[in-house]
C-alpha atoms as a PDB file:
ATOM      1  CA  UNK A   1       0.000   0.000   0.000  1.00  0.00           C
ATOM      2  CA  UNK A   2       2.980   2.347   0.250  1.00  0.00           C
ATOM      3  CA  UNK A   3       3.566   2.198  -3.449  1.00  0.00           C
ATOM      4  CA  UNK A   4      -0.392   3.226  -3.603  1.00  0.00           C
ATOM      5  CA  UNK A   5      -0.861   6.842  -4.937  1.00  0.00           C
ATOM      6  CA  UNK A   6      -2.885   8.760  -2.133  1.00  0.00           C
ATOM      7  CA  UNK A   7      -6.285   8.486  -4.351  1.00  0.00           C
ATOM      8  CA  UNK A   8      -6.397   4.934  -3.712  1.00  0.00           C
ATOM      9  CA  UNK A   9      -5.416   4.509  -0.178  1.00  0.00           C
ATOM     10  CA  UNK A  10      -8.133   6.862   0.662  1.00  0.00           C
ATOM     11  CA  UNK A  11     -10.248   5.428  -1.396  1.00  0.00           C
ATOM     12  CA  UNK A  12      -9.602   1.764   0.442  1.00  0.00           C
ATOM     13  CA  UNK A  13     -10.121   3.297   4.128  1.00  0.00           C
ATOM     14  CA  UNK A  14     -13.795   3.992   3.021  1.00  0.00           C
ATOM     15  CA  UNK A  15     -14.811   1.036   0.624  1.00  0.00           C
ATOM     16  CA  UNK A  16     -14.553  -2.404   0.907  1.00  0.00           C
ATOM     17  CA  UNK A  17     -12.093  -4.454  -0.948  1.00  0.00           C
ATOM     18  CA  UNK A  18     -14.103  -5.694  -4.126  1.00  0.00           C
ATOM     19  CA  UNK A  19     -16.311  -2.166  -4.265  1.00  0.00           C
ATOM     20  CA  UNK A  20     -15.833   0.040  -6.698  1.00  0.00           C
ATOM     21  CA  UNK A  21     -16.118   4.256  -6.254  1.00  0.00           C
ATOM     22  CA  UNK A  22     -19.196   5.391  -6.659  1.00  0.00           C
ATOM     23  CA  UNK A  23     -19.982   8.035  -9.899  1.00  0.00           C
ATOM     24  CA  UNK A  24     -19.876  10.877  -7.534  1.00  0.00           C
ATOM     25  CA  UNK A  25     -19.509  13.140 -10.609  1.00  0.00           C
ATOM     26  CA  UNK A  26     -23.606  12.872 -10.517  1.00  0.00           C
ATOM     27  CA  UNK A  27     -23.866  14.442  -7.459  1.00  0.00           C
ATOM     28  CA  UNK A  28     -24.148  18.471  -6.840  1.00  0.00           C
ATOM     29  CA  UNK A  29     -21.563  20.351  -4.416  1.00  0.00           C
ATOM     30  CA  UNK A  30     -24.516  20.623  -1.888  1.00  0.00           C
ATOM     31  CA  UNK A  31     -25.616  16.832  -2.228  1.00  0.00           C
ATOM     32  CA  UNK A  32     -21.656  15.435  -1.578  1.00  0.00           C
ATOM     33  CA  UNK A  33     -21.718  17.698   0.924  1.00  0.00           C
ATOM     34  CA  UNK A  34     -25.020  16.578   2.923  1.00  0.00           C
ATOM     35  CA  UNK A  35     -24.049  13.029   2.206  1.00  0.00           C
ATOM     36  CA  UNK A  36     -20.365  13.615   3.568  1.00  0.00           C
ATOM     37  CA  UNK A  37     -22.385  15.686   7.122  1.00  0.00           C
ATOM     38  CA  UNK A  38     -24.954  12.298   7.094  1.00  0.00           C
ATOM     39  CA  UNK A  39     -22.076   9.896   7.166  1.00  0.00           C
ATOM     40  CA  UNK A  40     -19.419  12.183   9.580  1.00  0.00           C
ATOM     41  CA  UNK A  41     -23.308  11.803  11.596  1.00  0.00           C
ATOM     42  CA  UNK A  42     -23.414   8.016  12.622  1.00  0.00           C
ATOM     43  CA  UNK A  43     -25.811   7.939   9.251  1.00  0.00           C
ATOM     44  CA  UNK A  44     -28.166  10.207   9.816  1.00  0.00           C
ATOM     45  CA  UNK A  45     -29.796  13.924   9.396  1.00  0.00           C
ATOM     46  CA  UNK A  46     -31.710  15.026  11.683  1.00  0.00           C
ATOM     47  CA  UNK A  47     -34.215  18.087  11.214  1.00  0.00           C
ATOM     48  CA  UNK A  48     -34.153  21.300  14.045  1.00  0.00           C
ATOM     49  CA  UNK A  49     -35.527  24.499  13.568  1.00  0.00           C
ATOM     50  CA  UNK A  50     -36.226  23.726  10.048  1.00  0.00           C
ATOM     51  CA  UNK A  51     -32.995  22.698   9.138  1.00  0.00           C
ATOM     52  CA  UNK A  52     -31.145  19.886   8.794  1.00  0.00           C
ATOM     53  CA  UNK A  53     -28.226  18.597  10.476  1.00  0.00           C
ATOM     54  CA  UNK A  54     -25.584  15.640  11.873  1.00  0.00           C
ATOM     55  CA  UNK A  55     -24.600  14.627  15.235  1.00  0.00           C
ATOM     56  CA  UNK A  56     -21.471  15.751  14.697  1.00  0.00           C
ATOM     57  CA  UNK A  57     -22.239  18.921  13.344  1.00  0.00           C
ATOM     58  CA  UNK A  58     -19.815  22.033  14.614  1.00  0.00           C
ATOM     59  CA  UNK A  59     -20.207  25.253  14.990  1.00  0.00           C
ATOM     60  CA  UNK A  60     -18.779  26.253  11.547  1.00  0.00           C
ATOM     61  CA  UNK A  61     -20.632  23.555   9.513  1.00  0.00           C
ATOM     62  CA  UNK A  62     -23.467  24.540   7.603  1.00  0.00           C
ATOM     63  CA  UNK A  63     -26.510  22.963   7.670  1.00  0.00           C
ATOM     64  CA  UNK A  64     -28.773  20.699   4.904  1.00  0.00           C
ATOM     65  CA  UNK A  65     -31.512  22.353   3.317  1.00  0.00           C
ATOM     66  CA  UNK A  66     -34.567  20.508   2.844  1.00  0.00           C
ATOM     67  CA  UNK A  67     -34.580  20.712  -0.713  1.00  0.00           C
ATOM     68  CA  UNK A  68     -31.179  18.826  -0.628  1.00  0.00           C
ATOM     69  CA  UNK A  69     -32.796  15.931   1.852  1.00  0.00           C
ATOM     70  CA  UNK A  70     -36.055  15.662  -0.408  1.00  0.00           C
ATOM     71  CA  UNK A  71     -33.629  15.477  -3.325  1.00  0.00           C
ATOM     72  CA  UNK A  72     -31.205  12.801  -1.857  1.00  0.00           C
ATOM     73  CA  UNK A  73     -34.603  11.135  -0.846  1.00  0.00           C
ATOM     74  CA  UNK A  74     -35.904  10.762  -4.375  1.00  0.00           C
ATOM     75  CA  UNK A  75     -32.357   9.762  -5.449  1.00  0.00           C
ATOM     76  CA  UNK A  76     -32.993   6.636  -3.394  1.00  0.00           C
ATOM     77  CA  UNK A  77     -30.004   7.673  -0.849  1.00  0.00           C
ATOM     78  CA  UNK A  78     -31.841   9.017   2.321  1.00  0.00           C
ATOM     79  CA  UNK A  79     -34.679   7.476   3.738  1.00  0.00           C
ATOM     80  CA  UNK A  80     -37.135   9.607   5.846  1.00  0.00           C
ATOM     81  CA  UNK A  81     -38.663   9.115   8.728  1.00  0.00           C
ATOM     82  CA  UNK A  82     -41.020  11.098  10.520  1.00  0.00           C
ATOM     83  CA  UNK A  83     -42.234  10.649  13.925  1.00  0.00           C
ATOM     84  CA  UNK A  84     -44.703  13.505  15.337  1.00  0.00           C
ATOM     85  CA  UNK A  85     -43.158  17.108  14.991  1.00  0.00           C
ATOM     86  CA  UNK A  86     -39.331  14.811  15.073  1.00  0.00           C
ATOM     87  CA  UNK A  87     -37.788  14.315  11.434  1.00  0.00           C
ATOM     88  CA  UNK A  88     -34.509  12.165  10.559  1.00  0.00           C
ATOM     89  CA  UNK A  89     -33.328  10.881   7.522  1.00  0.00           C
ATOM     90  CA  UNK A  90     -30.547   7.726   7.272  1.00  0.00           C
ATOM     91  CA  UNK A  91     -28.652   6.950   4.723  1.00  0.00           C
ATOM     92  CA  UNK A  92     -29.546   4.028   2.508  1.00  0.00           C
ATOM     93  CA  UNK A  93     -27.323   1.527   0.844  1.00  0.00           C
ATOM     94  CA  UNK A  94     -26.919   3.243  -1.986  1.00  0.00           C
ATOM     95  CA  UNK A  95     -26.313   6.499  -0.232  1.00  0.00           C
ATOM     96  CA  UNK A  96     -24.042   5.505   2.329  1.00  0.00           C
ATOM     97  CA  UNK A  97     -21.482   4.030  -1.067  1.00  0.00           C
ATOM     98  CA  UNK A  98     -22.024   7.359  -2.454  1.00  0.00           C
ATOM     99  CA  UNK A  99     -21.338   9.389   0.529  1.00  0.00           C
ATOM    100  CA  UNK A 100     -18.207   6.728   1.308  1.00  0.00           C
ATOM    101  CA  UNK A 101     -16.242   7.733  -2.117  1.00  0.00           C
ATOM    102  CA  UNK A 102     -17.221  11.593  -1.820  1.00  0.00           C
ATOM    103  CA  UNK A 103     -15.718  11.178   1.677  1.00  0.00           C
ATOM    104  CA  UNK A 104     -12.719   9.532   0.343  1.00  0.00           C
ATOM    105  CA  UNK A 105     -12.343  12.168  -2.851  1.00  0.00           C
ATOM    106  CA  UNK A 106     -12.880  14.699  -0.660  1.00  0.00           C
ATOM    107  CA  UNK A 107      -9.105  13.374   2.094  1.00  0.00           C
ATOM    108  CA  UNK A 108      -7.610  13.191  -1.039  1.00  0.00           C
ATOM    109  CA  UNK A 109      -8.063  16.794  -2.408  1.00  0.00           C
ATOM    110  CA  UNK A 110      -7.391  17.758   1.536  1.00  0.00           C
ATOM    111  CA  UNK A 111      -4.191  16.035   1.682  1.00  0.00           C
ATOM    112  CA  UNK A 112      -2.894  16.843  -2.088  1.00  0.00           C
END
């Protein structure tokens, strides 16, 4: 792995073995970024003050718009749930690969 350029061991911190990157180019700035805030989250989104946001969200991190979850949700790569006035949205299968390669693009461009 030393002889790995630093795309790829990036790349193989986040994916499995035998998975291949996800087509990330698909996604828009604001979409990798709610996906990368979902998975830095445990996973999950969850909605306060009519916003959305991770666990791990800091004081400098911006939050999701709504638009952004209702368009990841059609995409098939949040689910939503909604429980009285509470709202939270997971990441699917198919969203937690794409949000696992725009994690891993994004420590590469970091660390370049």
């Amino acid at each position: 792995m030393a002889d790995e350029p630093r795309e790829n061991r990036a790349t193989a911190m986040l994916h499995a073995s035998n998975e291949q990157p996800a087509p990330t180019a698909i996604l828009s700035p604001a979409k990798r970024t709610a996906l990368i805030a979902c998975l830095k989250g445990g996973g999950s989104l969850h909605k306060r003050y009519g916003v959305w946001v991770s666990e791990a969200a800091g004081t400098d991190d911006k939050p999701v718009s709504g638009m952004t979850v209702a368009d990841l949700s059609r995409d098939g790569m949040l689910t939503i749930t909604m429980l009285g006035k509470s709202a939270s949205a997971q990441l699917t299968t198919r969203g937690s690969w794409f949000a696992r390669t725009a994690a891993a693009e994004s420590a590469v461009v970091m660390t370049a």
